[in-house]
C-alpha atoms as a PDB file:
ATOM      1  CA  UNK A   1       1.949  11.567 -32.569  1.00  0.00           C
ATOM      2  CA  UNK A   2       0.655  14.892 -31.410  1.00  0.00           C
ATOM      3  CA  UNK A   3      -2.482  13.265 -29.329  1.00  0.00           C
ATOM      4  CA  UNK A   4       0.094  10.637 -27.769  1.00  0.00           C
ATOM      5  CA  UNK A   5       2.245  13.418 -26.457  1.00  0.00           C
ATOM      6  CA  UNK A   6      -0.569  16.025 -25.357  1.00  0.00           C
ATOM      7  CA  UNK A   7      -2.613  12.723 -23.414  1.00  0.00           C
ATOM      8  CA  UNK A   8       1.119  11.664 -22.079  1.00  0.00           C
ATOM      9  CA  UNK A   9       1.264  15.346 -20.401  1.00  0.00           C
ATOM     10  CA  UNK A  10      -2.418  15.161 -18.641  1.00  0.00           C
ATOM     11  CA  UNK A  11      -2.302  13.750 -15.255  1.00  0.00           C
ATOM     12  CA  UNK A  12      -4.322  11.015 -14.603  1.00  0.00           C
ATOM     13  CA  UNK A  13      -6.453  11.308 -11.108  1.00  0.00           C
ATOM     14  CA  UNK A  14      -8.165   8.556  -9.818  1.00  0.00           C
ATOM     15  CA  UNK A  15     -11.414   8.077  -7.390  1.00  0.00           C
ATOM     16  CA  UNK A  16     -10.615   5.538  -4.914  1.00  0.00           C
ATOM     17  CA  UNK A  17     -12.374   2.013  -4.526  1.00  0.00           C
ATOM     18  CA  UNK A  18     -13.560   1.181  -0.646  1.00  0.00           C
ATOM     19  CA  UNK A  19     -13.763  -1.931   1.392  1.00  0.00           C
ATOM     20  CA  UNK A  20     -16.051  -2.266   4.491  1.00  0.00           C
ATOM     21  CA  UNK A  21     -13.699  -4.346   7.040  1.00  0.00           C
ATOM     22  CA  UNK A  22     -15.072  -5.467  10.547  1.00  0.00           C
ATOM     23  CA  UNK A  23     -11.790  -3.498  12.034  1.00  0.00           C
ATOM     24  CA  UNK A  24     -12.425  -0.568  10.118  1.00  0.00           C
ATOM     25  CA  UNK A  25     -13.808   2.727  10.990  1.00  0.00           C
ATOM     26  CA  UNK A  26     -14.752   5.920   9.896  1.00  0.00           C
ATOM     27  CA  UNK A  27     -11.545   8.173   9.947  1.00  0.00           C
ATOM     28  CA  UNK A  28     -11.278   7.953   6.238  1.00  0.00           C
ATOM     29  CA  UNK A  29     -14.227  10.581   6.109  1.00  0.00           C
ATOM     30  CA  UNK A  30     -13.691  12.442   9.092  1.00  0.00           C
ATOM     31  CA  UNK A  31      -9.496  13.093   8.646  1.00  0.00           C
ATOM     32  CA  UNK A  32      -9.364  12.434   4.531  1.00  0.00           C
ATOM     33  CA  UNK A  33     -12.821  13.952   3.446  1.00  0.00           C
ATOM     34  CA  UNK A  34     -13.331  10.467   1.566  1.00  0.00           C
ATOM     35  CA  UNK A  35     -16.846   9.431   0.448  1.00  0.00           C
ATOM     36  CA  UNK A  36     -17.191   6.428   2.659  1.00  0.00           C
ATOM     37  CA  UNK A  37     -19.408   3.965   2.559  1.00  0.00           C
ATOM     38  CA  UNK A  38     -19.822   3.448   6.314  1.00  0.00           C
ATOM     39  CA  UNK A  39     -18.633   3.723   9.608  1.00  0.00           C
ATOM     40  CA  UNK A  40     -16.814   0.743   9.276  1.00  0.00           C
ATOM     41  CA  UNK A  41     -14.465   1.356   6.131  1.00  0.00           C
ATOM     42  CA  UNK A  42     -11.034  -0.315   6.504  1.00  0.00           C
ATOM     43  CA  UNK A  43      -9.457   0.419   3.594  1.00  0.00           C
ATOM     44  CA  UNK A  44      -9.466   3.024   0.706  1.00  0.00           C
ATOM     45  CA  UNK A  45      -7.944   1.779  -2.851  1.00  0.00           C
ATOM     46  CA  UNK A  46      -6.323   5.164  -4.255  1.00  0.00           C
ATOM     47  CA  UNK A  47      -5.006   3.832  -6.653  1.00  0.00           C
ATOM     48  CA  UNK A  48      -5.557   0.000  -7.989  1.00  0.00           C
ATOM     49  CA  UNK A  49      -6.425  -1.891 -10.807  1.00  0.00           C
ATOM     50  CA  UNK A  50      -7.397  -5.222  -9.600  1.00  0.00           C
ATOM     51  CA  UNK A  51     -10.735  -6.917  -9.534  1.00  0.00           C
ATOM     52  CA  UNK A  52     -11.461  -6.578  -5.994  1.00  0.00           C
ATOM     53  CA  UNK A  53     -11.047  -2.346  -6.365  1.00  0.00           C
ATOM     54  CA  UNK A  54     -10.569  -1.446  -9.695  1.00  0.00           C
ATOM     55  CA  UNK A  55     -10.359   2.791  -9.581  1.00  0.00           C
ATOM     56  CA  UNK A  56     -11.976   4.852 -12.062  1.00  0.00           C
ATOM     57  CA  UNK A  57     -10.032   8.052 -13.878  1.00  0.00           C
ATOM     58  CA  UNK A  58     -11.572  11.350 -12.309  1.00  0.00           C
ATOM     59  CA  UNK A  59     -11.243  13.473 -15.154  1.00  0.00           C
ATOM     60  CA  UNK A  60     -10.004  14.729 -18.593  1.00  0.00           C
ATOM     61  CA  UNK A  61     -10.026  12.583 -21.194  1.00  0.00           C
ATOM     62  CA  UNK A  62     -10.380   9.149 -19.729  1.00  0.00           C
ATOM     63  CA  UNK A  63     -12.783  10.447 -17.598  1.00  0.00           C
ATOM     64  CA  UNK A  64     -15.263   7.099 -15.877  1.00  0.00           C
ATOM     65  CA  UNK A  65     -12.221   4.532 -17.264  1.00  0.00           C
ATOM     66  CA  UNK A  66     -11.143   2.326 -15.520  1.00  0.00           C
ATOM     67  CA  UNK A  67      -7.760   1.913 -14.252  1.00  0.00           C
ATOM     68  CA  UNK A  68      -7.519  -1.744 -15.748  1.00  0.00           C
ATOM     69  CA  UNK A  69      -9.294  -1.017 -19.165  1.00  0.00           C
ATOM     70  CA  UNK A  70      -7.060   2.011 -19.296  1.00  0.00           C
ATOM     71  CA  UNK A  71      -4.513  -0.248 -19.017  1.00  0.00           C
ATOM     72  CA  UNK A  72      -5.250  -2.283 -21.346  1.00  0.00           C
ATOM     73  CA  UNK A  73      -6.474  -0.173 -24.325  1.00  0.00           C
ATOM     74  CA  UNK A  74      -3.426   2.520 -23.980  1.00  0.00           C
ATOM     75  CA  UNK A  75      -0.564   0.753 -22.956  1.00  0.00           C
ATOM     76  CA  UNK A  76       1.613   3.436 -24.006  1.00  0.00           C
ATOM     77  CA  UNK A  77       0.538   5.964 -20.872  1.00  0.00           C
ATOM     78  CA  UNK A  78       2.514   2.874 -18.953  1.00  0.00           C
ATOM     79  CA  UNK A  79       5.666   2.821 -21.137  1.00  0.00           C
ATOM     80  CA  UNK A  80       4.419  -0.473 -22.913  1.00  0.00           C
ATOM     81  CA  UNK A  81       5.954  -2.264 -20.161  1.00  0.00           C
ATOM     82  CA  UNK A  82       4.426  -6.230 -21.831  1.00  0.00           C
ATOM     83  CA  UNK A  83       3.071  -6.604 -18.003  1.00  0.00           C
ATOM     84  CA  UNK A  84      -0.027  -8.990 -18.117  1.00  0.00           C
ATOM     85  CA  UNK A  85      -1.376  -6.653 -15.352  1.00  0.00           C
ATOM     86  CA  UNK A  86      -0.997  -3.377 -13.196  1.00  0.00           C
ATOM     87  CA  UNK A  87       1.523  -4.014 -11.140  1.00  0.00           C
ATOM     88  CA  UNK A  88       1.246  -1.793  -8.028  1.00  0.00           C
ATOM     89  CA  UNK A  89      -2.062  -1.196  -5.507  1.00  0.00           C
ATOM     90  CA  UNK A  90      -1.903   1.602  -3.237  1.00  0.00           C
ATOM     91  CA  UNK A  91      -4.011   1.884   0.416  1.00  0.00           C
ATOM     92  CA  UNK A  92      -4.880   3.912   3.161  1.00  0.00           C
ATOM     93  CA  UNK A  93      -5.946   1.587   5.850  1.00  0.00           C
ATOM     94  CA  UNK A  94      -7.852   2.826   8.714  1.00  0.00           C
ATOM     95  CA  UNK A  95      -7.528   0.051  11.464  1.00  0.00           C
ATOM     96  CA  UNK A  96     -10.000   0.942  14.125  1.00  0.00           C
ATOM     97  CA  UNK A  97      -9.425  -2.781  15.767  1.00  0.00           C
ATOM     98  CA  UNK A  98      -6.441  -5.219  15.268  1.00  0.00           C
ATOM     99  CA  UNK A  99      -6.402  -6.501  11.719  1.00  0.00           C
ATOM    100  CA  UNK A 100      -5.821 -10.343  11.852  1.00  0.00           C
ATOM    101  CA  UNK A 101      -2.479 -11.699  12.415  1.00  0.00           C
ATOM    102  CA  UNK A 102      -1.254 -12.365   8.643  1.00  0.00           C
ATOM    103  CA  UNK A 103       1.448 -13.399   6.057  1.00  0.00           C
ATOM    104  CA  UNK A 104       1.524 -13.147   2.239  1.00  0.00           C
ATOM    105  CA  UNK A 105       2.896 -15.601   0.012  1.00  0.00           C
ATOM    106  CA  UNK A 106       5.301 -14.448  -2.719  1.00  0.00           C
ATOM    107  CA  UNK A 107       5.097 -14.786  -6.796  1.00  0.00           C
ATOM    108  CA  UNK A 108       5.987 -18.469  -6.863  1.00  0.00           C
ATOM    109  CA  UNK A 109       3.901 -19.797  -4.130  1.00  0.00           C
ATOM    110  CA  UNK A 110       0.743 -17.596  -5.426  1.00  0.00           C
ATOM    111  CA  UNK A 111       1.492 -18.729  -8.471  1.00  0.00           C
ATOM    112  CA  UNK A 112       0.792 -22.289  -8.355  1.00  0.00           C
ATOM    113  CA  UNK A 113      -1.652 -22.336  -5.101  1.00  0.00           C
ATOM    114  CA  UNK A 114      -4.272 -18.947  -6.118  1.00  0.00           C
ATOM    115  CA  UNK A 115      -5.043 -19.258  -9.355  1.00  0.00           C
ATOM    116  CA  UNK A 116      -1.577 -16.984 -10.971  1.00  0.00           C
ATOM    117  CA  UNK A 117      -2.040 -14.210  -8.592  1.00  0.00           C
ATOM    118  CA  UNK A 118       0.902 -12.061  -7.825  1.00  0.00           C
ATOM    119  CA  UNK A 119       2.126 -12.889  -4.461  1.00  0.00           C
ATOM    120  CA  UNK A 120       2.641  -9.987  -1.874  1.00  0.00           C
ATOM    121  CA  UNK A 121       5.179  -7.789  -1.201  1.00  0.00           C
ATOM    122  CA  UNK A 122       4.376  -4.702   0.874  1.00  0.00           C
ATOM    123  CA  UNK A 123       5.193  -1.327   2.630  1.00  0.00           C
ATOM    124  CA  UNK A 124       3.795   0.705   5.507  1.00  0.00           C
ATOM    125  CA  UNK A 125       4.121   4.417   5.948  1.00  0.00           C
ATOM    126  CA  UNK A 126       2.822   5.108   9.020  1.00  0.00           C
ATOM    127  CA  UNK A 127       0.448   8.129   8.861  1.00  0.00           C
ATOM    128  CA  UNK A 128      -1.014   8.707  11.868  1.00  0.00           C
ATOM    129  CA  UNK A 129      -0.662   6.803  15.257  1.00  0.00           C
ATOM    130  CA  UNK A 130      -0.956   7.411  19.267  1.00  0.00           C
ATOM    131  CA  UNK A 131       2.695   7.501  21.367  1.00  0.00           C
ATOM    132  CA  UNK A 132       2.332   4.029  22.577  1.00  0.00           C
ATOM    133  CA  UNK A 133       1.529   2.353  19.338  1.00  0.00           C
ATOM    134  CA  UNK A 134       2.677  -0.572  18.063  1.00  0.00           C
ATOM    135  CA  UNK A 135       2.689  -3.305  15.309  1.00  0.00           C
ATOM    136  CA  UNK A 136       3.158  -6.677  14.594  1.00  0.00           C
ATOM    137  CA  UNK A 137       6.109  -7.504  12.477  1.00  0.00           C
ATOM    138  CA  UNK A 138       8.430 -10.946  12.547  1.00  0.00           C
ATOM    139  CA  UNK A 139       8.170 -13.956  15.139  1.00  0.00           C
ATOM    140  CA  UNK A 140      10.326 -15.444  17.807  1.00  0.00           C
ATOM    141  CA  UNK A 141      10.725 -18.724  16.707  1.00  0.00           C
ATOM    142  CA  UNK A 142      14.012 -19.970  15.847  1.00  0.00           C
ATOM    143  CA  UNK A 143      13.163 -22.950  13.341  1.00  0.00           C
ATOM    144  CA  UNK A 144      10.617 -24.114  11.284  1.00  0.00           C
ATOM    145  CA  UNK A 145       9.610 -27.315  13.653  1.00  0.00           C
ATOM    146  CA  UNK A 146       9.249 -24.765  16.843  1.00  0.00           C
ATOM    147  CA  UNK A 147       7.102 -22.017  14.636  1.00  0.00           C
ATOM    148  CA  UNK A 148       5.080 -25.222  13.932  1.00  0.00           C
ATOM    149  CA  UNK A 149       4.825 -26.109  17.729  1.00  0.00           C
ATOM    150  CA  UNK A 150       3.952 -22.880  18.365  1.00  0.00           C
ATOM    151  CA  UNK A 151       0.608 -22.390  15.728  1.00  0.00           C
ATOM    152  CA  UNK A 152      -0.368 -25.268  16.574  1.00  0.00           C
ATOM    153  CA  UNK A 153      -0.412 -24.838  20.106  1.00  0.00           C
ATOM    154  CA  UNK A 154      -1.775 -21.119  19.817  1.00  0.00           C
ATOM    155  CA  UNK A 155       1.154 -20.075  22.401  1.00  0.00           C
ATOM    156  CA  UNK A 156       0.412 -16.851  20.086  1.00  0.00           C
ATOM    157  CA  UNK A 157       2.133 -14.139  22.637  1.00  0.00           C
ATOM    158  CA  UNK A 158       5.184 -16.031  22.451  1.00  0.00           C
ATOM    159  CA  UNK A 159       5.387 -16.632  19.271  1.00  0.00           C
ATOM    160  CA  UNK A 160       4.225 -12.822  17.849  1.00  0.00           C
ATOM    161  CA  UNK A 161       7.231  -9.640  18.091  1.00  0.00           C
ATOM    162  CA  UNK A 162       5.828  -6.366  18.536  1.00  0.00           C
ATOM    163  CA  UNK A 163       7.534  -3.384  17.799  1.00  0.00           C
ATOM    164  CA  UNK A 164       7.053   0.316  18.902  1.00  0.00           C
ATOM    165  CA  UNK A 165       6.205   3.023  16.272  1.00  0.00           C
ATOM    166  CA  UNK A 166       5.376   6.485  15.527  1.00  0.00           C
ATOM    167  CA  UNK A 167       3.929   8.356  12.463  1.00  0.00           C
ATOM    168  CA  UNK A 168       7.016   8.742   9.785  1.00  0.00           C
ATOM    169  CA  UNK A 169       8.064   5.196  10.138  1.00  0.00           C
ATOM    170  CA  UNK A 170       8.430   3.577   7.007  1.00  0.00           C
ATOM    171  CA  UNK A 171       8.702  -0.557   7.299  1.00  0.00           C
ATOM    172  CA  UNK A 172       9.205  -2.947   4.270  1.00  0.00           C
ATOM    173  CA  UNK A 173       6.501  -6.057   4.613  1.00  0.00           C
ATOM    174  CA  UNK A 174       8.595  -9.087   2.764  1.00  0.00           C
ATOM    175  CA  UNK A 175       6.082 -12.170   1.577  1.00  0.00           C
ATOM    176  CA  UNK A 176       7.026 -14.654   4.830  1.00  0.00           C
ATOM    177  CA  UNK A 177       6.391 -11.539   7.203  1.00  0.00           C
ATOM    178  CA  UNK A 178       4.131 -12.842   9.819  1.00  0.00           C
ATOM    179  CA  UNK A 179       2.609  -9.020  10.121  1.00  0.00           C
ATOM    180  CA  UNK A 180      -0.420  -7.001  11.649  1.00  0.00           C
ATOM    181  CA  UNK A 181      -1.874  -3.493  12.191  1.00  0.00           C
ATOM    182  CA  UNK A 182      -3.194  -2.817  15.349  1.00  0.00           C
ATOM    183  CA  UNK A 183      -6.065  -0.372  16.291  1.00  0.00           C
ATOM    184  CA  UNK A 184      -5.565   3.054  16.614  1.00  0.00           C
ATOM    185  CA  UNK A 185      -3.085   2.953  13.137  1.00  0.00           C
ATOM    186  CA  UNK A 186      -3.586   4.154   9.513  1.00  0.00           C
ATOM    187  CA  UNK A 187      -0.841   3.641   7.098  1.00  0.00           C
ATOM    188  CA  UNK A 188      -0.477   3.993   3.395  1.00  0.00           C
ATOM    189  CA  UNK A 189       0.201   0.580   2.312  1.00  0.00           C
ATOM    190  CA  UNK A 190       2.389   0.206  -1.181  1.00  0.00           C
ATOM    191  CA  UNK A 191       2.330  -3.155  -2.424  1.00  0.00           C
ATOM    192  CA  UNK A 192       1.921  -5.741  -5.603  1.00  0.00           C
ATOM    193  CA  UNK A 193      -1.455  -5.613  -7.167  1.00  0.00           C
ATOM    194  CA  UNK A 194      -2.579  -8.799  -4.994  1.00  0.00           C
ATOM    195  CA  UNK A 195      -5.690  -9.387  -2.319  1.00  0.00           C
ATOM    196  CA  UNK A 196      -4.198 -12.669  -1.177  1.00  0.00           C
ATOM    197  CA  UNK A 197      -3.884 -12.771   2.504  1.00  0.00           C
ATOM    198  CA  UNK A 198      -2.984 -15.998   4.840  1.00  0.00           C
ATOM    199  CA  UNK A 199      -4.730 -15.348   8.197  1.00  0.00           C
ATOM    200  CA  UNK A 200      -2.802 -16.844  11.095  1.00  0.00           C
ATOM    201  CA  UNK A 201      -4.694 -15.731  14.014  1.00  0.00           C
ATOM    202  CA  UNK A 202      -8.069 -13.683  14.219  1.00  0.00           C
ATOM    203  CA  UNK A 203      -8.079 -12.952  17.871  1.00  0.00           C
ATOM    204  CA  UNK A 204     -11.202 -15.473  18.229  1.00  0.00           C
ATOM    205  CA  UNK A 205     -13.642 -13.235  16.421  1.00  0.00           C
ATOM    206  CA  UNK A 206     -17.186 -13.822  15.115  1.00  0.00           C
ATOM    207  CA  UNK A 207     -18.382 -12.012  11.952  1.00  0.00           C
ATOM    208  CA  UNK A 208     -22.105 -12.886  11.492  1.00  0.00           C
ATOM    209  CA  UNK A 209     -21.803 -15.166  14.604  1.00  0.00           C
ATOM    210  CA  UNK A 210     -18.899 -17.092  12.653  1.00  0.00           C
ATOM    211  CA  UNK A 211     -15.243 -17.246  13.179  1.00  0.00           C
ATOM    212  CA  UNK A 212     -13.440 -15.859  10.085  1.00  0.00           C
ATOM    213  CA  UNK A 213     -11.305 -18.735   7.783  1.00  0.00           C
ATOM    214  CA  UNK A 214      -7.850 -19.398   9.240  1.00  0.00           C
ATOM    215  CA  UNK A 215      -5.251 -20.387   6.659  1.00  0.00           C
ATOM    216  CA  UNK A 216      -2.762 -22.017   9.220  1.00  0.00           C
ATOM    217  CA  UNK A 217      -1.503 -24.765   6.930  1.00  0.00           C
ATOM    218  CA  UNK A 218      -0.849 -22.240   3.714  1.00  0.00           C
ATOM    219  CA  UNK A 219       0.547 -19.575   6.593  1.00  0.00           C
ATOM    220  CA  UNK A 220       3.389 -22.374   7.979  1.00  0.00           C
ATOM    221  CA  UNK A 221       4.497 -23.167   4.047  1.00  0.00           C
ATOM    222  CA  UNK A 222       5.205 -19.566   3.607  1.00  0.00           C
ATOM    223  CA  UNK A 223       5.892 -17.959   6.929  1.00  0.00           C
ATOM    224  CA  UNK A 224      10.221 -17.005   6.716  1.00  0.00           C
ATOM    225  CA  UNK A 225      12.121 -18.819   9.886  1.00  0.00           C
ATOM    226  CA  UNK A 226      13.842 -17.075  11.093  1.00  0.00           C
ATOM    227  CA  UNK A 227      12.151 -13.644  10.586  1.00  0.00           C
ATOM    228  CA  UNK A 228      14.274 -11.038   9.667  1.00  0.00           C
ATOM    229  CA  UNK A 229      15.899  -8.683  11.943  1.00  0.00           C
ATOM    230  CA  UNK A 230      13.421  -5.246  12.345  1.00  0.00           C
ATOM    231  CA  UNK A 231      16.597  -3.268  11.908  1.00  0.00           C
ATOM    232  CA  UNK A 232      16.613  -4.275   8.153  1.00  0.00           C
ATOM    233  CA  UNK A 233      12.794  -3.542   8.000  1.00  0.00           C
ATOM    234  CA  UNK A 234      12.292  -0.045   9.223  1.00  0.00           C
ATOM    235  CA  UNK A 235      13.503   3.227   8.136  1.00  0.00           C
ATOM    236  CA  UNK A 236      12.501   6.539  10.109  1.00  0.00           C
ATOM    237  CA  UNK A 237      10.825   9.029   7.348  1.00  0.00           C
ATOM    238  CA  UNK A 238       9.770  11.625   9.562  1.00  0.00           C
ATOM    239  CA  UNK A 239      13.378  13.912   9.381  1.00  0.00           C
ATOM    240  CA  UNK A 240      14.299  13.456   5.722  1.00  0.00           C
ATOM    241  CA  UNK A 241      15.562  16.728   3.986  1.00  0.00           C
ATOM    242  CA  UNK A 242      13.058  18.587   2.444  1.00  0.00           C
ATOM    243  CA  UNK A 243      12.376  19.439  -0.840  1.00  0.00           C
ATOM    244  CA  UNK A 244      13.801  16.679  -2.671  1.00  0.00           C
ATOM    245  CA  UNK A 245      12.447  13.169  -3.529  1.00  0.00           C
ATOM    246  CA  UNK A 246      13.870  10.942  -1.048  1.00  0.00           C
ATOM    247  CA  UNK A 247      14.382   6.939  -1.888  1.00  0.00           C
ATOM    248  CA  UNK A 248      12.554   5.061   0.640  1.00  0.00           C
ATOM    249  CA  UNK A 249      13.154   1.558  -0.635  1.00  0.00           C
ATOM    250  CA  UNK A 250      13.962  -0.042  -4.468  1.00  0.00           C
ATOM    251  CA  UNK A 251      13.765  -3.874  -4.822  1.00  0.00           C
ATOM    252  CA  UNK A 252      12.366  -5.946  -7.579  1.00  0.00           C
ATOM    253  CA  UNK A 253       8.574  -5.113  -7.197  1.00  0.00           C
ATOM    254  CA  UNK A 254       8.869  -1.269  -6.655  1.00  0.00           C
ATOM    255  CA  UNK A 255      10.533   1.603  -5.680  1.00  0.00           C
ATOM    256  CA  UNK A 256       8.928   4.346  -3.130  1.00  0.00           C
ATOM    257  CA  UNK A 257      10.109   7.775  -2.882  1.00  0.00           C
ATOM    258  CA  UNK A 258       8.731  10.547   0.232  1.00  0.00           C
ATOM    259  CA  UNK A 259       8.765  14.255  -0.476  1.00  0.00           C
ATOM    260  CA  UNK A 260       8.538  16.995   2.129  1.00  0.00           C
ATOM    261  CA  UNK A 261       7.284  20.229  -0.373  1.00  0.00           C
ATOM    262  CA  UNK A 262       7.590  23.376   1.129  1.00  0.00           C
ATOM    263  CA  UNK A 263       8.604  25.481  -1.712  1.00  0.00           C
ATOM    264  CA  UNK A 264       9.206  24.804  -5.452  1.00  0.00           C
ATOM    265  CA  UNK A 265      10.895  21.087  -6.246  1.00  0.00           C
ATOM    266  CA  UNK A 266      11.536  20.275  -9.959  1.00  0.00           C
ATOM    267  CA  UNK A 267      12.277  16.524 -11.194  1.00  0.00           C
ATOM    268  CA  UNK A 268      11.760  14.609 -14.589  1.00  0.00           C
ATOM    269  CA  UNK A 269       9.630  11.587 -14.724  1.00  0.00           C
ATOM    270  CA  UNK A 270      11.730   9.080 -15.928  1.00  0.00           C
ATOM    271  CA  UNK A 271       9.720   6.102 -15.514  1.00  0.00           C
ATOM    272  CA  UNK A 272       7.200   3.855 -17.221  1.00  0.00           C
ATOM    273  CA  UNK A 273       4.905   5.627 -14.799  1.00  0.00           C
ATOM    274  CA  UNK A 274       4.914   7.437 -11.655  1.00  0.00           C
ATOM    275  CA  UNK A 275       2.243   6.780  -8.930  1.00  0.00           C
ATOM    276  CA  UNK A 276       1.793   9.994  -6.712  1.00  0.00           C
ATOM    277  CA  UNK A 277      -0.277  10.012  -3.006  1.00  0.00           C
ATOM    278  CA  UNK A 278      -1.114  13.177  -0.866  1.00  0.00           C
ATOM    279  CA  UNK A 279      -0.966  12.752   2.387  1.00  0.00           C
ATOM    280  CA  UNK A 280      -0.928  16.070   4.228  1.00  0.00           C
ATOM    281  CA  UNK A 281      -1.504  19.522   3.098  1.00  0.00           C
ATOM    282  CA  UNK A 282      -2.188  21.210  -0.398  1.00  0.00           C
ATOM    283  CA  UNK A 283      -0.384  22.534  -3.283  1.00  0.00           C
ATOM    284  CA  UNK A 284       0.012  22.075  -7.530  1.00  0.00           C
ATOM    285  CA  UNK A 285       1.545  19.734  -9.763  1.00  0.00           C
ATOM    286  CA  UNK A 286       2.027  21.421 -13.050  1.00  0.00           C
ATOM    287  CA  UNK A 287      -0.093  24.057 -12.232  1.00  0.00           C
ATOM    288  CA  UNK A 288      -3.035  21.695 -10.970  1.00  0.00           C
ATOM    289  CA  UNK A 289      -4.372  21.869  -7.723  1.00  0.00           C
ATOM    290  CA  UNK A 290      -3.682  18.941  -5.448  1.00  0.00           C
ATOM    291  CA  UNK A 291      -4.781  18.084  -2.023  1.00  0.00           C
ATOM    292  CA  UNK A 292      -4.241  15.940   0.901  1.00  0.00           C
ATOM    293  CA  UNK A 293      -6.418  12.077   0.120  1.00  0.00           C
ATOM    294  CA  UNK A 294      -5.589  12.911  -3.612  1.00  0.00           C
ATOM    295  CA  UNK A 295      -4.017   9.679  -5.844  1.00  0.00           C
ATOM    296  CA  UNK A 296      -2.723  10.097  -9.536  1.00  0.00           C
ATOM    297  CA  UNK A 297      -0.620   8.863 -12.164  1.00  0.00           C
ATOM    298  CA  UNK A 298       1.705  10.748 -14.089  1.00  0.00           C
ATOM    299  CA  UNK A 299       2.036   8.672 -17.661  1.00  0.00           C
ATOM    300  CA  UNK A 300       5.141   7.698 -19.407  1.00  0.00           C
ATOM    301  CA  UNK A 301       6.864  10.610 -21.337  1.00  0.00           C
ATOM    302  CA  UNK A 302       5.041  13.303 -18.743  1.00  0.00           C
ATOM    303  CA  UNK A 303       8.563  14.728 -18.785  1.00  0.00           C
ATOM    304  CA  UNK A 304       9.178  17.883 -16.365  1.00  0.00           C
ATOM    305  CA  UNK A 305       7.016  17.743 -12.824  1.00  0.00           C
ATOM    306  CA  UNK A 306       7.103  20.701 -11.152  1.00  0.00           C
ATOM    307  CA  UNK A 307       5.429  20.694  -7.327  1.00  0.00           C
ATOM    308  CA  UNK A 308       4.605  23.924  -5.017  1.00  0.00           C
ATOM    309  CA  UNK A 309       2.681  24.215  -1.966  1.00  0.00           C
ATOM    310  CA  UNK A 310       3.082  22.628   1.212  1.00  0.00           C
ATOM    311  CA  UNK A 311       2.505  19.249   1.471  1.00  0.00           C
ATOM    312  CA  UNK A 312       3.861  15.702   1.633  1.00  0.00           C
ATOM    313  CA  UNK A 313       3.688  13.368  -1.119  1.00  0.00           C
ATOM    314  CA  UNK A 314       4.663   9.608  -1.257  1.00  0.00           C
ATOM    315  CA  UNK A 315       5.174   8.438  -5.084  1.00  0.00           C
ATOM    316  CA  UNK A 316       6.366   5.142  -6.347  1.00  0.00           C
ATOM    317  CA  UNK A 317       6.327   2.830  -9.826  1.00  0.00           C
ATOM    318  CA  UNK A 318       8.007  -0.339 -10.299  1.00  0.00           C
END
């Protein structure tokens, strides 16, 4: 009993998993001070458990585990939740070129079509971006037979609504989102622990002197008509008050919290577990030193968390 409740106060950091994407670049080294692979990393895996980018603990005394064998072999650090997996997969994605135009499927759908994946619900937190950016999010068609017209006529600038955006901006991705990061954006993406991804449109590009696969009959069963309105999508995070945790969204899948540290801020982890992302500036948890590009966990029972410094941290669990 003594072990379980000294290993339930140890924070668990992770090293990140990376995945070389043919829109990705090298900002992930150059801005986050991230081991990359190459000039042409899209995405870093802070923390993750799946199969495609399983992390590794950093330290202490599940030092070289992996996140899914931890998972499995102390369910208790989780609050012995009977999940069949780890729920939650958290990015930084550095889009140095448009990603493809995209849409996820949801639980059901993934279900029975890839194998009993998770389907894909998603965030964006918008961490760095220039004045004039903006994303992909929703469509214009106004039924089901006209979105079809529309794909399969590639009338794709009709069809695609693009919104403005600027660092802060926090949008919620729905499964049925017809969605896309353009270049020039990173965001910390917060989703289910899924790599399932419907590509609508790929902008004509050749990867090895081949067009990627197109999933345009999978993308129509699943793409939501109509899309839903971007006011009930986006919430501006840039102004919150400071120095509390402030509830960014809550809905089946997750909930996502931003904090703005600037001076002491005290709260109790009350959750199976709590998922916690750096993404500017330096400063403690507990006493241990944190920095900007680090990902951790803080395990079930971890009781008081006490942050200093001056930084910004985005945390979630389920």
């Amino acid at each position: 009993m003594i072990l379980t409740e000294q290993t339930n106060k140890q924070i668990i950091f992770l090293k990140p998993a990376f995945r070389q994407m043919v829109w990705g670049g090298d900002r992930l080294g150059r801005e986050w001070h991230y081991e990359i692979p190459d000039s042409n990393t899209g995405e870093c895996w802070g923390v993750s458990a799946h199969p495609n980018g399983d992390c590794t603990v950093r330290e202490g005394r599940y030092a070289g585990e992996a996140l899914s064998a931890l998972w499995e072999k102390h369910p208790e650090l989780f609050g012995n939740t009977g999940l069949d997996r780890f729920p939650l997969l958290v990015k930084i994605i550095d889009a140095r070129a448009d990603l493809s135009i995209q849409v996820h499927p949801d639980d059901a759908y993934a279900g029975i079509h890839e194998n009993g994946s998770l389907g894909k619900s998603e965030c964006w937190y918008v961490l760095a971006c220039d004045e004039d950016s903006r994303l992909i999010i929703g469509h214009n068609a106004k039924d089901r037979a006209e979105l079809v017209e529309m794909i399969r006529q590639g009338r794709w600038q009709e069809l695609i609504r693009e919104i403005p955006v600027k660092k802060g901006d926090f949008i919620r991705i729905e499964p049925g989102t017809v969605h896309a990061i353009k270049g020039g954006i990173m965001v910390m993406e917060l989703q289910q622990s899924s790599d399932i991804t419907y590509r609508v449109y790929d902008y004509g590009r050749l990867v090895d002197g081949k067009p990627r696969e197109l999933h345009i009959d999978k993308s129509i069963d699943v793409i939501t008509v109509p899309a839903a309105r971007i006011e009930d999508t986006i919430v501006k995070a840039d102004e919150l008050p400071q120095n509390v945790m402030n509830l960014l969204c809550a809905c089946a899948c997750f909930r996502i919290w931003k904090a703005d540290v600037t001076r002491t801020v005290t709260f109790e982890q009350a959750y199976p577990f709590l998922i916690m992302s750096v993404i500017e500036g330096k400063g403690t948890v507990n006493g241990q030193a944190v920095r900007k590009g680090d990902h951790f966990i803080l395990p079930d029972g971890f009781g008081e968390v006490v942050m200093e410094g001056n930084m910004q941290v985005i945390a979630s669990t389920i």
